[in-house]
Protein backbone atom coordinates (compact mmCIF):
# COMPACT_ATOMS: atom_id res chain seq x y z
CA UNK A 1 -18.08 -14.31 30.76
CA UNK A 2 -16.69 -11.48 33.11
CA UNK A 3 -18.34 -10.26 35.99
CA UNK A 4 -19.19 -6.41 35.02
CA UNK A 5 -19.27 -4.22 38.26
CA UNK A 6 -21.02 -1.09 38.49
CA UNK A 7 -18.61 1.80 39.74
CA UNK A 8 -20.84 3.05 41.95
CA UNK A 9 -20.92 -0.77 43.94
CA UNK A 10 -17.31 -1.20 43.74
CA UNK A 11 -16.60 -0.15 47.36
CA UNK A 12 -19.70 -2.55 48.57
CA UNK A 13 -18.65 -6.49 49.72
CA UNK A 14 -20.66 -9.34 47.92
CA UNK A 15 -22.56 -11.47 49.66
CA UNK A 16 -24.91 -14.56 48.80
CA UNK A 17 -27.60 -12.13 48.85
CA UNK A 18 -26.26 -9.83 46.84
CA UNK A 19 -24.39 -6.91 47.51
CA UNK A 20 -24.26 -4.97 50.74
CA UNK A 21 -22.21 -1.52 52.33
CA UNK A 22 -19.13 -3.14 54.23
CA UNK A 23 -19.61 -3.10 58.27
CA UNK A 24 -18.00 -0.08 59.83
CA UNK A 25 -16.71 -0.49 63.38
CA UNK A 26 -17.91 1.79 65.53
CA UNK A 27 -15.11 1.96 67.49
CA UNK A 28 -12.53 2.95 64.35
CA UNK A 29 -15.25 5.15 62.97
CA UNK A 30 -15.15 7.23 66.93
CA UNK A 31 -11.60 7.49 66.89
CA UNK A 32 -11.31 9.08 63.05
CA UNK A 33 -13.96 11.52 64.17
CA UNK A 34 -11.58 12.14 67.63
CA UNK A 35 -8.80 12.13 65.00
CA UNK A 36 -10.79 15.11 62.45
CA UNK A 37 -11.88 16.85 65.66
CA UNK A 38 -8.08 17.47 67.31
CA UNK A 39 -7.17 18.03 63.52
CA UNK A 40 -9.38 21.01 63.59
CA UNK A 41 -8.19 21.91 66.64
CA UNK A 42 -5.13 22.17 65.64
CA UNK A 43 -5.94 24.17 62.19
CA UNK A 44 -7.95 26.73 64.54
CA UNK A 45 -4.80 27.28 66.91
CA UNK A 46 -6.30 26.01 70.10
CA UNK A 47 -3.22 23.92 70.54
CA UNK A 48 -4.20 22.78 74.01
CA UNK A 49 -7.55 21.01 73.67
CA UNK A 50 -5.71 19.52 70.03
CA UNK A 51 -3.15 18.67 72.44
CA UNK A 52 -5.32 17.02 74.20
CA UNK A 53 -7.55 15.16 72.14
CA UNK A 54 -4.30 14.00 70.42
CA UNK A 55 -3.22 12.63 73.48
CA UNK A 56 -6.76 10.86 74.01
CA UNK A 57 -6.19 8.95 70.33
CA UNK A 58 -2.36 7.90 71.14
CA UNK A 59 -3.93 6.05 74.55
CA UNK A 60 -6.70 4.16 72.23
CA UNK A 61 -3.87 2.12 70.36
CA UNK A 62 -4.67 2.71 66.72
CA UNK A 63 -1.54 1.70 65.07
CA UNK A 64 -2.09 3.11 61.55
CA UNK A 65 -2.30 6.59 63.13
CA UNK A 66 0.52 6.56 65.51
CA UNK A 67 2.84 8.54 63.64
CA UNK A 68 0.63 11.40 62.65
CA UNK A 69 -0.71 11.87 65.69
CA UNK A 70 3.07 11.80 67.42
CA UNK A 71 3.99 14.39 64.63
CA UNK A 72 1.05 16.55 65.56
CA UNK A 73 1.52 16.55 69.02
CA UNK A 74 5.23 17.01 68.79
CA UNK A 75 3.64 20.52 67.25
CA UNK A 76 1.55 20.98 69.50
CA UNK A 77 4.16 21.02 72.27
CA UNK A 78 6.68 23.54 70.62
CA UNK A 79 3.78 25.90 69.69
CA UNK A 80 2.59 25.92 73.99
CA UNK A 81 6.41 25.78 75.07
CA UNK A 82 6.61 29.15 72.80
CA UNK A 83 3.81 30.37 73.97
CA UNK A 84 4.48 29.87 77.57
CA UNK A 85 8.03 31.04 77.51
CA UNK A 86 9.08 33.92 80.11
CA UNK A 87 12.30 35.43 79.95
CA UNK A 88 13.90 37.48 82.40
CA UNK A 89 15.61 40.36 80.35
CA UNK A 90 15.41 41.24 76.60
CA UNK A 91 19.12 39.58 76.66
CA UNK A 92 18.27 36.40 77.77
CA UNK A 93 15.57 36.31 74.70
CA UNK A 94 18.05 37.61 72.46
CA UNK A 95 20.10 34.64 73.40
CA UNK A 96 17.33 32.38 72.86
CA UNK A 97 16.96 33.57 69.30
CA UNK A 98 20.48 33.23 68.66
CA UNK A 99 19.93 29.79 69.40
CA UNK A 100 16.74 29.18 67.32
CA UNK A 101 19.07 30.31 64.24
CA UNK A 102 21.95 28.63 65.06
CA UNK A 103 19.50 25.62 65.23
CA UNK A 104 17.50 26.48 61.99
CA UNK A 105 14.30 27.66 63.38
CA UNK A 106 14.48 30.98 61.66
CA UNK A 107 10.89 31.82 61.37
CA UNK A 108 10.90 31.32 65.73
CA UNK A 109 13.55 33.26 65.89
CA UNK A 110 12.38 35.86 63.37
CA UNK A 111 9.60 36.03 66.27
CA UNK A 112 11.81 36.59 69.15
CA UNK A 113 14.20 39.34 67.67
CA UNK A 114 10.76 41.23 66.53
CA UNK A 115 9.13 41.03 69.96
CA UNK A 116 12.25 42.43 71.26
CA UNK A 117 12.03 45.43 69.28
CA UNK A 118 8.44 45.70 69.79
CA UNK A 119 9.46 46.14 73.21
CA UNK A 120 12.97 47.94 73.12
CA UNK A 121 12.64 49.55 69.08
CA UNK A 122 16.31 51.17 69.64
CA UNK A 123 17.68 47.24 70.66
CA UNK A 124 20.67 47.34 68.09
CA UNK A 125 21.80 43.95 69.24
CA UNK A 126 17.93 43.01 67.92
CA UNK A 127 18.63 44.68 64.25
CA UNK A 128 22.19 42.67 64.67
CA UNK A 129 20.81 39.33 64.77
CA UNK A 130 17.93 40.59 62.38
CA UNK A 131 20.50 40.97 59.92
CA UNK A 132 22.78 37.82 60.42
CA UNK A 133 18.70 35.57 59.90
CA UNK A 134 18.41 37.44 56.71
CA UNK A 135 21.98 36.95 55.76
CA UNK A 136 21.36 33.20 56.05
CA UNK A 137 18.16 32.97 54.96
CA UNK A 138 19.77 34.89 51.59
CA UNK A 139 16.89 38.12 52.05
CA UNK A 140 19.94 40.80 51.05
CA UNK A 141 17.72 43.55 50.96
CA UNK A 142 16.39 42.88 54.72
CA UNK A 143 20.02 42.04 56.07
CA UNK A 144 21.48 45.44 54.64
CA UNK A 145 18.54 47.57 55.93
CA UNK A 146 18.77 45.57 59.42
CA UNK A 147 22.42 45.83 59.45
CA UNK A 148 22.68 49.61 58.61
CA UNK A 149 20.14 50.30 61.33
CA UNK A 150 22.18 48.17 64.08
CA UNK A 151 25.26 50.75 63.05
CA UNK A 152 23.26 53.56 63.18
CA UNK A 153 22.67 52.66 66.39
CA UNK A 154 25.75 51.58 67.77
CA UNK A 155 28.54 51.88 65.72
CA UNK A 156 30.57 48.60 67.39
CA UNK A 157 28.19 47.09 65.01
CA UNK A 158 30.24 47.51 61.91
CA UNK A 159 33.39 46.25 63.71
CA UNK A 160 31.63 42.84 64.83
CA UNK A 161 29.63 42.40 61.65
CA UNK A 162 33.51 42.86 59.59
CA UNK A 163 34.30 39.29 61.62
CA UNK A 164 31.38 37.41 61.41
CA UNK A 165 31.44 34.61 59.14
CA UNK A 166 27.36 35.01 59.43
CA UNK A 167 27.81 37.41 56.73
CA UNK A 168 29.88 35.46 54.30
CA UNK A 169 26.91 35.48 51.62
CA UNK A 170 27.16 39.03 51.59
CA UNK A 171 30.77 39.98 51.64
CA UNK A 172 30.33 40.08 47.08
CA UNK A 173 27.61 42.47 47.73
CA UNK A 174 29.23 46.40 47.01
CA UNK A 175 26.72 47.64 49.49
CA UNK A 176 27.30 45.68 51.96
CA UNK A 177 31.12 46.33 51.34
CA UNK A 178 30.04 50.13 51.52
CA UNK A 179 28.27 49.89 55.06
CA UNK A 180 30.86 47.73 57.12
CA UNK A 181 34.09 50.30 54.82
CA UNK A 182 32.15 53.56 54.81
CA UNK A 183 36.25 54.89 55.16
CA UNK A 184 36.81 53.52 51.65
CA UNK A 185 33.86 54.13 49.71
């Protein structure tokens, strides 16, 4: 005859006494509360006490969370580095976005160029490199509106943006055509 388990008792271990809950350690059960609490942390945006408490977790040797907590704090330490980074002129943070595209981190780069023009709003070099992110990241309507206000403001614009291969998405796009050939249009 089969054995017929309630549902409810699956989860319990069997004993000669019957059934009972299976011992929890109390150390594993500590560390996946540590492990909740710097997730929490993390989800709040206090990166450096998640930071922290991630670090705490790595030390205690629990091999089944290793890699998720090294992902987590890898996080952690590109959201501070952000955070703490000081530039010494709105070029040397342009140049620093240019590399977060040419590296693929266009939403951290998306970040720079806008903090530029929230502190320079007539940077045309900003609405340049604007406009080459959108290119790549195929938002036409963005690159063209970025693009024609780097021209408006400096009209060597037009010239660079007629080389760049940045721009190759666009170069089918009649208004684009129109903004970098005003001449033939």
């Amino acid at each position: 005859m089969k054995d017929v388990r309630d549902k409810k008792d699956a989860h319990k271990v069997r004993t000669l006494a019957g059934r009972s809950k299976p011992s929890v350690d109390p150390a594993r059960a500590q560390l996946l509360h540590q492990y909740e609490t710097a997730m929490k942390l993390f989800q709040e945006g206090k990166v450096d006490k998640a930071k922290t408490a991630f670090e705490a977790i790595l030390k205690a040797d629990a091999a089944d969370l290793v890699e998720r907590v090294r992902v987590h704090l890898a996080a952690c330490s590109r959201q501070l580095e952000r955070k703490s980074r000081n530039f010494a002129n709105l070029e040397e943070r342009y140049d620093y976005a240019i590399s977060l595209v040419n590296t693929g981190f266009y939403e951290d780069a998306r970040e720079q160029l806008n903090a530029i023009l929230k502190e320079r709003p007539a940077a045309d070099f900003a609405y340049y490199g604007l406009a080459v992110l959108e290119s790549l990241t195929g938002r036409v309507e963005e690159c063209l509106q970025h693009l024609s206000e780097a021209i408006r403001l400096n009209a060597n614009n037009r010239v660079q943006a007629r080389n760049d291969s940045d721009f190759q998405d666009m170069a089918d796009d009649p208004r684009f055509t129109e903004l970098l050939y005003p001449e033939i249009a």
